[in-house]
N, C-alpha and C. Protein backbone atom coordinates (compact mmCIF):
# COMPACT_ATOMS: atom_id res chain seq x y z
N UNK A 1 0.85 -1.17 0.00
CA UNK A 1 0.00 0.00 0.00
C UNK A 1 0.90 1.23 0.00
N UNK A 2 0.63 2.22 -0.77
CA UNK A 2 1.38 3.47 -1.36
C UNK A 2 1.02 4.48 -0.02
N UNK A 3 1.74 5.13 0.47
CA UNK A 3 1.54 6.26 1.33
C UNK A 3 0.62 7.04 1.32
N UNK A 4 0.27 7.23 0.05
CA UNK A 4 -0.91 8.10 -0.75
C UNK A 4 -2.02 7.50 -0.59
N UNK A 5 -2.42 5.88 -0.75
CA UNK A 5 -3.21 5.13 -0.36
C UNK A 5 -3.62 4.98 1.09
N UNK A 6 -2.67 5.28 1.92
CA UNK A 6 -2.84 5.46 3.43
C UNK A 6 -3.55 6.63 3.94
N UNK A 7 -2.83 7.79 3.06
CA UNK A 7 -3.38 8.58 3.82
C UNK A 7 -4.91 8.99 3.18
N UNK A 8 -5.11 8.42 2.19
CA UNK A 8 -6.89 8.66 1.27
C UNK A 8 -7.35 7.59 2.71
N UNK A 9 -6.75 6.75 3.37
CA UNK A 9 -7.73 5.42 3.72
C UNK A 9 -8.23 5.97 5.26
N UNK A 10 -7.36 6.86 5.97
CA UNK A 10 -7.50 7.78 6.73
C UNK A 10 -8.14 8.68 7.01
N UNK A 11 -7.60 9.71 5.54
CA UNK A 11 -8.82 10.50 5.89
C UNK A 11 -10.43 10.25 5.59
N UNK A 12 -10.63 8.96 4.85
CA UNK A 12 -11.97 8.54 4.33
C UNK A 12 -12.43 7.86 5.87
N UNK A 13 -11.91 7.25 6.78
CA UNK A 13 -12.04 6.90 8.01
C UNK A 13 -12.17 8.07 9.39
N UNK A 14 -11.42 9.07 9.09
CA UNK A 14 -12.00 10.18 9.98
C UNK A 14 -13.14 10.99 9.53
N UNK A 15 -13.45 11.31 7.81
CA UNK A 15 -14.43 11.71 8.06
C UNK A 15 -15.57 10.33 8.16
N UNK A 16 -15.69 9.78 8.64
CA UNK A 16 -16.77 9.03 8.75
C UNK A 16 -17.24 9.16 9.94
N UNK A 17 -15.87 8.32 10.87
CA UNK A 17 -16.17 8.55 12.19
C UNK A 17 -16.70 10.11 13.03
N UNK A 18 -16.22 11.14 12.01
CA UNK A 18 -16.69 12.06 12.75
C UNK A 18 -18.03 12.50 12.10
N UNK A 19 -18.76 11.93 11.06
CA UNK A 19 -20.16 12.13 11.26
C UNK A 19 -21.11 11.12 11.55
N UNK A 20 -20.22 10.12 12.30
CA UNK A 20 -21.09 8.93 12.68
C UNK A 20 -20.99 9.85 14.48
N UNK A 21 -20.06 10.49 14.73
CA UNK A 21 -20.18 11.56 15.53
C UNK A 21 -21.24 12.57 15.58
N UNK A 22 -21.67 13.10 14.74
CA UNK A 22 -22.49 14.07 14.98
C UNK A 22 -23.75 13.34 14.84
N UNK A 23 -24.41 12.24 14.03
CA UNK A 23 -25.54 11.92 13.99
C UNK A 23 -25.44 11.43 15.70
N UNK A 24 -24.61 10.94 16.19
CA UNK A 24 -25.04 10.44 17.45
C UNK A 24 -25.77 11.52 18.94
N UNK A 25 -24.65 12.76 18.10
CA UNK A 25 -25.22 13.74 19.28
C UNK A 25 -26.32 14.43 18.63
N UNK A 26 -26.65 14.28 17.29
CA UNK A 26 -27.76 15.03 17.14
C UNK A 26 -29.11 13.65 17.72
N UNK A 27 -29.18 12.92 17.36
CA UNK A 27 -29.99 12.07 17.85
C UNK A 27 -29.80 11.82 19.94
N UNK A 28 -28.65 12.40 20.71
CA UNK A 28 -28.91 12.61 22.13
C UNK A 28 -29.60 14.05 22.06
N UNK A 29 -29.35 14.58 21.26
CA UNK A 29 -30.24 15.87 21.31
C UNK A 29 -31.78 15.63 21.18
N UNK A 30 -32.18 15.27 20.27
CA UNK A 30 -32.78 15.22 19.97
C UNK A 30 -34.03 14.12 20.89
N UNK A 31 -33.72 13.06 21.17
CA UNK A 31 -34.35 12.08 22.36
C UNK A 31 -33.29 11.91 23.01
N UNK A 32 -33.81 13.10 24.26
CA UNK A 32 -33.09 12.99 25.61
C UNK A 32 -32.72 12.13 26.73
N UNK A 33 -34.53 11.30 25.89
CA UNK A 33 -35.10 10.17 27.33
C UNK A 33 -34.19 9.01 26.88
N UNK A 34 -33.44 8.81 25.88
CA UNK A 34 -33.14 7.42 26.02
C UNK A 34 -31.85 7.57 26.20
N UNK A 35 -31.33 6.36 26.64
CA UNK A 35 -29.70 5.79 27.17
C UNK A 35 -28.86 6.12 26.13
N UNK A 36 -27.78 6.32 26.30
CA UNK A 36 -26.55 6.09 25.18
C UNK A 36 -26.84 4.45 24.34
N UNK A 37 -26.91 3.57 25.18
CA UNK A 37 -26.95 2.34 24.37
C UNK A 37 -28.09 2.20 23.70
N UNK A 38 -29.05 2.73 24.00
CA UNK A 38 -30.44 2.38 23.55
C UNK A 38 -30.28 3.52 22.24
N UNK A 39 -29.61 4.19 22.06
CA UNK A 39 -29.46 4.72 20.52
C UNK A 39 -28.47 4.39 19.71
N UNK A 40 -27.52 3.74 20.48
CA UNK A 40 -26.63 2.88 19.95
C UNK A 40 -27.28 1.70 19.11
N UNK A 41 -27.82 1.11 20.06
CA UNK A 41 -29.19 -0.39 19.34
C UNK A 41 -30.13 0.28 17.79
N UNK A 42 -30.38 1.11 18.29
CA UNK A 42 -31.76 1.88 17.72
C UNK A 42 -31.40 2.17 16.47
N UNK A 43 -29.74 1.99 15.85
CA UNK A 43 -29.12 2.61 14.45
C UNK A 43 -28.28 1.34 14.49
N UNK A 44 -28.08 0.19 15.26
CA UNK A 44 -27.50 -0.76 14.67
C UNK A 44 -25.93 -0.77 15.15
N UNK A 45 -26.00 -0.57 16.17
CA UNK A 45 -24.24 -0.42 16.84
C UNK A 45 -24.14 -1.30 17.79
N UNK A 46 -24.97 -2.12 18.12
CA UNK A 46 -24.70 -2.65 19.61
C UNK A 46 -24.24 -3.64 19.27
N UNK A 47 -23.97 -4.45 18.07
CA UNK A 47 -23.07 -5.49 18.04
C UNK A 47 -21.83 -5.32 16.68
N UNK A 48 -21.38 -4.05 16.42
CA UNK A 48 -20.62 -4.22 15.08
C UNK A 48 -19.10 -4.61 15.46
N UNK A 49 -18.36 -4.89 14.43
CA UNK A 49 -16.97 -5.44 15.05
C UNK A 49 -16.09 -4.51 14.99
N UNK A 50 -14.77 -4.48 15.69
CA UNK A 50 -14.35 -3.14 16.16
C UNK A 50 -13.21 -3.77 14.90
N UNK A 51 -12.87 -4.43 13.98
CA UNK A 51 -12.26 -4.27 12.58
C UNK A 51 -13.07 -3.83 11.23
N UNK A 52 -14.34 -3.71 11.68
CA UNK A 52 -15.49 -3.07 10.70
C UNK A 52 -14.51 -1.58 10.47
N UNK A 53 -14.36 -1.56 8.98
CA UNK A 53 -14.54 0.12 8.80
C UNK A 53 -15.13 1.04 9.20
N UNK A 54 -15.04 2.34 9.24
CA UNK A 54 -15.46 3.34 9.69
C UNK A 54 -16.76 3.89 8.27
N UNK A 55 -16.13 3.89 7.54
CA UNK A 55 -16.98 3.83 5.98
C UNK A 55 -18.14 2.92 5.68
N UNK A 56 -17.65 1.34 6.22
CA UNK A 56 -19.33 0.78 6.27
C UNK A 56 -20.34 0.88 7.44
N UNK A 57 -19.44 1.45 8.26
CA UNK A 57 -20.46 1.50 9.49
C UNK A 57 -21.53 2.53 9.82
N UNK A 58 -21.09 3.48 8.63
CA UNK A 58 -21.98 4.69 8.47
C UNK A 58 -22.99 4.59 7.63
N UNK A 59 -22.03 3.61 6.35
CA UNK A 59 -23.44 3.48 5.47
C UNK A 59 -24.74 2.32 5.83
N UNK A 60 -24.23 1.64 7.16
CA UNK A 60 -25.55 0.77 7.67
C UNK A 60 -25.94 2.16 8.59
N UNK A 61 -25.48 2.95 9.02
CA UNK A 61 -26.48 3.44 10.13
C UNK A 61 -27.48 4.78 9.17
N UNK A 62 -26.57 5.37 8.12
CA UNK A 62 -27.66 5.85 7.15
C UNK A 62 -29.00 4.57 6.91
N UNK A 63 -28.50 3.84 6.31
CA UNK A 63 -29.88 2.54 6.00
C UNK A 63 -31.01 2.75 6.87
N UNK A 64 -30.10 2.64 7.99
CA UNK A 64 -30.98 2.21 9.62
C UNK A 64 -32.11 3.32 9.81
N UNK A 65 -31.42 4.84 9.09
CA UNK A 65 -32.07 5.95 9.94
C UNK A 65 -33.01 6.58 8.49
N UNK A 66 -32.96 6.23 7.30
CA UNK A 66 -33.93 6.35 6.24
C UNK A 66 -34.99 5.66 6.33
């Protein structure tokens, strides 16, 4: 893997994680009443694997939330 390839694989992995970031706090915003985990469940996080990409894990929780 080319350096150049690393760093595209990176930054395609931070921005993910950081709007799998914001849907999370817009959805604690948004329903106050429920738990951290219970919106975790509610978009499909409570069992993903921690070698899952950051890139597919967004495009199941888009799925989840259309």
């Amino acid at each position: 893997m080319s350096n150049d390839s690393w760093l595209l694989d990176a930054h395609r992995r931070r921005t993910a994680n950081l709007e799998i970031v914001n849907i999370l706090h817009t959805l604690a915003e948004n329903f106050p009443d429920l738990r951290f985990s219970q919106i975790l469940k509610n978009i499909g996080l409570d069992n993903i694997s921690s070698i899952e990409e950051s890139t597919v894990t967004l495009e199941k929780i888009r799925k989840r939330l259309q």
